[in-house]
C-alpha atoms as a PDB file:
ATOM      1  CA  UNK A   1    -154.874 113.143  48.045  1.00  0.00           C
ATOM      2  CA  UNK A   2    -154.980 116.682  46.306  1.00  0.00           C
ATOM      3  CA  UNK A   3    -157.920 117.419  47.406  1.00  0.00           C
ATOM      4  CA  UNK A   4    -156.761 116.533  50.663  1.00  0.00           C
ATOM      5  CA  UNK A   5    -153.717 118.593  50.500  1.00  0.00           C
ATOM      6  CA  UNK A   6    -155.887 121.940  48.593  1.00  0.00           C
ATOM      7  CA  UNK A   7    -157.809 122.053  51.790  1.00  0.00           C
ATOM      8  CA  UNK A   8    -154.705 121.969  53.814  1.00  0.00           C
ATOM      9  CA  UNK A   9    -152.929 125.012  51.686  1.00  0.00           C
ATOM     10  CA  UNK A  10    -156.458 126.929  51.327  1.00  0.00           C
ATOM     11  CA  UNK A  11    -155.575 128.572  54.782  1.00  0.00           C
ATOM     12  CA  UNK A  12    -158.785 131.515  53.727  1.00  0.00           C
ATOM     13  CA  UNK A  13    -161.281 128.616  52.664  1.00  0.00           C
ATOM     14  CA  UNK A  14    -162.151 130.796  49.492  1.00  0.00           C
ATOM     15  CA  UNK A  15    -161.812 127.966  47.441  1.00  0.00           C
ATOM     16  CA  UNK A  16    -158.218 129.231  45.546  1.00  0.00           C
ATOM     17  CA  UNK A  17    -154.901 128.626  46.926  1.00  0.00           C
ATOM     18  CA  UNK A  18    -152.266 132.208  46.977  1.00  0.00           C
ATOM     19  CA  UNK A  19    -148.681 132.268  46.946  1.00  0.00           C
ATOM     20  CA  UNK A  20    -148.540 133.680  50.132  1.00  0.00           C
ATOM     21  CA  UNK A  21    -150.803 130.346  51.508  1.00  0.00           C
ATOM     22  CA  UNK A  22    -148.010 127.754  49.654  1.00  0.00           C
ATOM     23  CA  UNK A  23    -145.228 130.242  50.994  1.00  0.00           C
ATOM     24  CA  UNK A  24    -146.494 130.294  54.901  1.00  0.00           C
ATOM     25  CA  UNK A  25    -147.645 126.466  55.055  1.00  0.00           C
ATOM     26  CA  UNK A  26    -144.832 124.838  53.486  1.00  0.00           C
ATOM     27  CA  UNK A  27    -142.309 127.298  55.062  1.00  0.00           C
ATOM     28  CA  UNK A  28    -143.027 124.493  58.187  1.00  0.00           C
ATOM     29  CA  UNK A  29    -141.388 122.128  56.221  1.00  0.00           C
ATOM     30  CA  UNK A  30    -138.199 124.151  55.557  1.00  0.00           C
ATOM     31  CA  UNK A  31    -138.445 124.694  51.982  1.00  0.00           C
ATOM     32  CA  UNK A  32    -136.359 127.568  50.568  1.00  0.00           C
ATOM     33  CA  UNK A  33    -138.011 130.165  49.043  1.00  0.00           C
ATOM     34  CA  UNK A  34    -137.220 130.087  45.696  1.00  0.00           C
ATOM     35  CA  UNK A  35    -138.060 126.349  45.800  1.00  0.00           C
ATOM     36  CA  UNK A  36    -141.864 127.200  46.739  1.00  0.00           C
ATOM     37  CA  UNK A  37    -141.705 129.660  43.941  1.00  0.00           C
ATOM     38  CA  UNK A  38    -140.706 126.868  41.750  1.00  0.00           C
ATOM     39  CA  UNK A  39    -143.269 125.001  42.822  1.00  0.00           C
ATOM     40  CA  UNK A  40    -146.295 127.365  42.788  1.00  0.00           C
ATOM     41  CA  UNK A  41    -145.052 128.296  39.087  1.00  0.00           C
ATOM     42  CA  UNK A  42    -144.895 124.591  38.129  1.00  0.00           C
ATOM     43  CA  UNK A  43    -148.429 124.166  39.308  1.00  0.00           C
ATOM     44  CA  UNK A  44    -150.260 127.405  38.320  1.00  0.00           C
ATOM     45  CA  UNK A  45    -150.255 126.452  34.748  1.00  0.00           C
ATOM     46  CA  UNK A  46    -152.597 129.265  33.793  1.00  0.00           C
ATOM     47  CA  UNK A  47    -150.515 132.051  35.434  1.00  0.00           C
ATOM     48  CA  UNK A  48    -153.139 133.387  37.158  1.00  0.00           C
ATOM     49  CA  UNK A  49    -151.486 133.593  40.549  1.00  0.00           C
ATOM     50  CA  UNK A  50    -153.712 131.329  42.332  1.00  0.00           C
ATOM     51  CA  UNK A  51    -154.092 127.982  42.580  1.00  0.00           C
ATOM     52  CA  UNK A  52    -157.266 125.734  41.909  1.00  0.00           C
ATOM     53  CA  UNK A  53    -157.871 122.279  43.055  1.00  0.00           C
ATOM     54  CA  UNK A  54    -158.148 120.841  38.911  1.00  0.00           C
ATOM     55  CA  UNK A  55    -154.510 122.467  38.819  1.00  0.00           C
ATOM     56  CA  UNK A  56    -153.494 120.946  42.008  1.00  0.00           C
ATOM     57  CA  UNK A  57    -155.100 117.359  41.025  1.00  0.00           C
ATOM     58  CA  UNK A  58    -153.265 117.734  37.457  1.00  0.00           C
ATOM     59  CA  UNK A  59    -149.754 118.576  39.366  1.00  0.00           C
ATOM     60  CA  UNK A  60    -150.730 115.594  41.384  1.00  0.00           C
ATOM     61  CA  UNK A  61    -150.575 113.346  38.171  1.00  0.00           C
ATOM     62  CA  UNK A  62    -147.880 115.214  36.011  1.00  0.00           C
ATOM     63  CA  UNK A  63    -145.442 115.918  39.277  1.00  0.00           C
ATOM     64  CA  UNK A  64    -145.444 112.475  41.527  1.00  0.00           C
ATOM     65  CA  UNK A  65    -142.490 113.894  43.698  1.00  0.00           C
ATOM     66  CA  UNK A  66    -145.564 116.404  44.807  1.00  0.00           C
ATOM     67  CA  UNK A  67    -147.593 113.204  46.105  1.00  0.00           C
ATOM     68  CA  UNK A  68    -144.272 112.245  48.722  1.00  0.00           C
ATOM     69  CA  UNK A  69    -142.717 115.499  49.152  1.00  0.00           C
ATOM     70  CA  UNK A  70    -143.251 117.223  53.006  1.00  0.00           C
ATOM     71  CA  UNK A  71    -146.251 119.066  53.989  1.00  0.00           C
ATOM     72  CA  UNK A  72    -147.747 118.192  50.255  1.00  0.00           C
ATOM     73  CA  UNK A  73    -148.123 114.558  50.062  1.00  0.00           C
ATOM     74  CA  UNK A  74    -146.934 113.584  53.006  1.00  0.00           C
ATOM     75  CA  UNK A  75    -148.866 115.185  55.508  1.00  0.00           C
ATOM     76  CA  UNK A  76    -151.626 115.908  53.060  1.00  0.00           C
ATOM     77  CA  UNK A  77    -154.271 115.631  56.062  1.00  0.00           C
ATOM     78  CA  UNK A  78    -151.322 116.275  59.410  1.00  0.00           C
ATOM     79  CA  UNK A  79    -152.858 113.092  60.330  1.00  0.00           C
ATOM     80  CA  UNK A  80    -150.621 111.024  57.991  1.00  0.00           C
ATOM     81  CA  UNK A  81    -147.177 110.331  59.719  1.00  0.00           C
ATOM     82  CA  UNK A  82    -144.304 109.914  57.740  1.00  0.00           C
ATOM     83  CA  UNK A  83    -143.500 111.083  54.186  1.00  0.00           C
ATOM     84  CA  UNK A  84    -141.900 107.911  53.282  1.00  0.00           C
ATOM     85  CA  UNK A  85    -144.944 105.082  53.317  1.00  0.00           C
ATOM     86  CA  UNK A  86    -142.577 102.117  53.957  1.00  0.00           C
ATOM     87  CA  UNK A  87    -141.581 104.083  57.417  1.00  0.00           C
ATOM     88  CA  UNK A  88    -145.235 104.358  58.350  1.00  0.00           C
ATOM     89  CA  UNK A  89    -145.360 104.129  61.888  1.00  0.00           C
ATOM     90  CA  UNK A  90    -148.910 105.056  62.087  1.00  0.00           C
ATOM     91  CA  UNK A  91    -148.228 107.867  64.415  1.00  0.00           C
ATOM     92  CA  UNK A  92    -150.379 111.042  63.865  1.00  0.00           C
ATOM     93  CA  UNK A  93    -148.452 114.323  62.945  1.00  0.00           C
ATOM     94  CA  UNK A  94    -149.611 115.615  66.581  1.00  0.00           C
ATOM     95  CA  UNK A  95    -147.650 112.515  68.011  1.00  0.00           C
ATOM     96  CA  UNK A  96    -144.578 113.370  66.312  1.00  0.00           C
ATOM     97  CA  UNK A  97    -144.413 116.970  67.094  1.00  0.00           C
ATOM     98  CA  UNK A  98    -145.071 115.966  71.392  1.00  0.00           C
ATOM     99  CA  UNK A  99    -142.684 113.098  70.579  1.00  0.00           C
ATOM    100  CA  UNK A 100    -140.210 115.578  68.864  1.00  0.00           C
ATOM    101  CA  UNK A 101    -140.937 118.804  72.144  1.00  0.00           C
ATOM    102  CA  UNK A 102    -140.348 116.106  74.332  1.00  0.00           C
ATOM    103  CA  UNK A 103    -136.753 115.309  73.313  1.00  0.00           C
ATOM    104  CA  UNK A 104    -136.437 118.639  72.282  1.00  0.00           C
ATOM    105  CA  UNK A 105    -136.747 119.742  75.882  1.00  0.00           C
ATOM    106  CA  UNK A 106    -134.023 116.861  76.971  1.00  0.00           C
ATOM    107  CA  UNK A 107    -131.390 117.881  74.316  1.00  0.00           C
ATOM    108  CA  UNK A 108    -131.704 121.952  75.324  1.00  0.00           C
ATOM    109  CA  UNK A 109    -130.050 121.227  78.249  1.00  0.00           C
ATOM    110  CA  UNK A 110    -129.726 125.635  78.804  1.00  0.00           C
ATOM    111  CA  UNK A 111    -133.320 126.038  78.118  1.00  0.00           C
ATOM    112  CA  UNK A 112    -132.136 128.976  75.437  1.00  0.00           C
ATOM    113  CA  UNK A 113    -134.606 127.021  72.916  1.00  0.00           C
ATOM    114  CA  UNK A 114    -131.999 126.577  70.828  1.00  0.00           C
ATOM    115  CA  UNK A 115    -130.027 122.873  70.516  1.00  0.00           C
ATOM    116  CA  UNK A 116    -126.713 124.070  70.226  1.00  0.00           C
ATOM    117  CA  UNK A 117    -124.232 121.249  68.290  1.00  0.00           C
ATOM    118  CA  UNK A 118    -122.154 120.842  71.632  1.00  0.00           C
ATOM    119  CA  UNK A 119    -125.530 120.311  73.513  1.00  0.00           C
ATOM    120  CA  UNK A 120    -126.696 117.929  70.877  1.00  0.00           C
ATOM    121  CA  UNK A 121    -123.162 116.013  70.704  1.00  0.00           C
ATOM    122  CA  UNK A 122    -123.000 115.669  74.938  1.00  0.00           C
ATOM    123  CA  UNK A 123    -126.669 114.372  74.931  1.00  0.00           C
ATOM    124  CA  UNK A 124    -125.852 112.057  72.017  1.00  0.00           C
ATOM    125  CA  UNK A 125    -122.397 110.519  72.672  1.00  0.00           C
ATOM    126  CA  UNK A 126    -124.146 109.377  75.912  1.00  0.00           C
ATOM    127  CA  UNK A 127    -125.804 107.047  73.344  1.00  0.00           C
ATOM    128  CA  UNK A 128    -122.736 105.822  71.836  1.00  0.00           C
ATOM    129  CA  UNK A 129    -122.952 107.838  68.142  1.00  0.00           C
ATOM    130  CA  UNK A 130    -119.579 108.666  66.829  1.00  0.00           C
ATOM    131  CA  UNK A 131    -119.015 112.169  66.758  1.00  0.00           C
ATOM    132  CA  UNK A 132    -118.868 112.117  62.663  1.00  0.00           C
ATOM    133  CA  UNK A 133    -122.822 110.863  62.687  1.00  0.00           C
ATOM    134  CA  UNK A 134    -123.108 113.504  65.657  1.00  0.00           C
ATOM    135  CA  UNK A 135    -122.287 116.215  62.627  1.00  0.00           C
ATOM    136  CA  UNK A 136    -123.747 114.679  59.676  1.00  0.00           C
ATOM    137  CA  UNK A 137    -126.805 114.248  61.476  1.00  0.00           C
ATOM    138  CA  UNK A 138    -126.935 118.147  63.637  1.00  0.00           C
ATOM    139  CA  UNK A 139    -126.093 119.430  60.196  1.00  0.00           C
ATOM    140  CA  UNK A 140    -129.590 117.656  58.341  1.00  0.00           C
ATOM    141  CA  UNK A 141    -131.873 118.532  60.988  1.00  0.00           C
ATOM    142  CA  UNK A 142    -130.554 122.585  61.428  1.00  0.00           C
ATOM    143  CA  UNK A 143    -131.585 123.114  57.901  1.00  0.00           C
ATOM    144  CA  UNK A 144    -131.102 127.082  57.977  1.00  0.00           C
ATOM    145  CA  UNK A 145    -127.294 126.178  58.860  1.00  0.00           C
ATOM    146  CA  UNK A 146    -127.558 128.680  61.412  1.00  0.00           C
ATOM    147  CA  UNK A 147    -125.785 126.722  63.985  1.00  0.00           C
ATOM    148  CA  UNK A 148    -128.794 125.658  66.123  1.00  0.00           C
ATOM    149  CA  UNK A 149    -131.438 123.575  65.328  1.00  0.00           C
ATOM    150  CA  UNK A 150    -134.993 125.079  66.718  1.00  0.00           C
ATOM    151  CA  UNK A 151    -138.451 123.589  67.631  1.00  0.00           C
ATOM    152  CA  UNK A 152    -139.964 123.686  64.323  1.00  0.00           C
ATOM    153  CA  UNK A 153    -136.428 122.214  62.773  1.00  0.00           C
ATOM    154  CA  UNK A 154    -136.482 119.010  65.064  1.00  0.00           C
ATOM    155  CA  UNK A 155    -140.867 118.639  64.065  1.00  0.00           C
ATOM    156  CA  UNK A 156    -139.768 118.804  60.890  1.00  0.00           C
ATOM    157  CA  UNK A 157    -136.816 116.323  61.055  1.00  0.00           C
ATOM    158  CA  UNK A 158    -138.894 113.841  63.037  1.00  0.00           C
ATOM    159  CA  UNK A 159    -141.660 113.551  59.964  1.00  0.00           C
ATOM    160  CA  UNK A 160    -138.651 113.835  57.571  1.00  0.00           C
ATOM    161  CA  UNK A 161    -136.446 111.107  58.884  1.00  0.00           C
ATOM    162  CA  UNK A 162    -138.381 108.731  60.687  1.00  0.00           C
ATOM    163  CA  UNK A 163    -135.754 106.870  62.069  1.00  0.00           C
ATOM    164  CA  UNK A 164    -135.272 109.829  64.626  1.00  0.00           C
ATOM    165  CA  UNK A 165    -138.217 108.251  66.315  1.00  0.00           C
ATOM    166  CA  UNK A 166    -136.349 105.112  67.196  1.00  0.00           C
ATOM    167  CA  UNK A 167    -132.744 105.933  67.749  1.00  0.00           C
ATOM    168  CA  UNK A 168    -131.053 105.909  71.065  1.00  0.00           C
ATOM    169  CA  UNK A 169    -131.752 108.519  73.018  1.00  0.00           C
ATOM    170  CA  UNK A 170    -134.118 110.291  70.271  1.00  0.00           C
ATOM    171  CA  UNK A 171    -138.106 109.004  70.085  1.00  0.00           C
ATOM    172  CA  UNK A 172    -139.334 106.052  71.939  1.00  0.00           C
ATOM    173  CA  UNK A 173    -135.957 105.790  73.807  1.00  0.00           C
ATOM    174  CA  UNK A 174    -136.108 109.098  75.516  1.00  0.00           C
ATOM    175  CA  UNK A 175    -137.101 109.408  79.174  1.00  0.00           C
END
């Protein structure tokens, strides 16, 4: 699975992983930046300000949140679907992302390509949710708080919460 995941970050091929590669590919995955500094730090053991795949396989082992967490062990190969195993729906990460445009496109009902909360709460409370689920849930997926939630926030909420993909009017019940 590291190995699997080094080629993923290796974005140059040149055999070493950079900040910059960790900072750009997990950046997908909403991760803050002072949380992929945390985690390059944690993993370059030998301060050398790359990466190598022995350091990335020992991470692996000392750091098992690594092996689940987004982008890392998750999606180690994008071919793997969800982060959690038991949700597993066997989708491929390309599935998910044309499952998550598609209702993308439905929710952004002023084609501004931004879901706006009242656009997400008329397209939802169609479905029956209770406007308190309406928030909790609008307020998970636009993870930069910054009052819309864009393309790359509902990809990433689709691999993140996998239930997404079933709900009422979200995944397989969108048309």
């Amino acid at each position: 699975m590291a190995d699997a995941v080094f080629a993923n970050l290796d974005a140059d091929g040149d055999g070493s992983i950079t900040n910059a590669e960790v900072r750009d590919f997990l950046s997908k995955f909403v991760y803050t930046e002072e949380l992929v500094v945390k985690i390059f730090s944690g993993i370059d053991v030998d301060a050398s300000g790359d990466l190598s795949a022995e350091e990335l396989r020992e991470a692996f082992v000392k750091f098992p949140a690594l092996r689940t967490a987004p982008g890392l062990g998750g999606l180690e190969n994008t071919e793997v679907r969800s982060t959690w195993p038991a949700a597993d729906d066997g989708a491929s990460a390309k599935d998910i992302y044309a499952m998550a445009d598609a209702v993308f496109a439905n929710l952004d009902a002023n084609s501004d390509g931004i879901i706006s909360k009242a656009e997400f709460s008329d397209w939802l409370t169609k479905y029956n949710y209770m406007e308190d689920l309406v928030t909790k849930m609008f307020s998970e997926i636009d993870v930069d708080a910054s009052g819309g939630i864009d393309p790359d926030e509902l990809r990433a909420a689709f691999v993140k919460f996998p239930t997404l993909r079933t709900s009422p009017g979200l995944g397989a019940a969108v048309n």
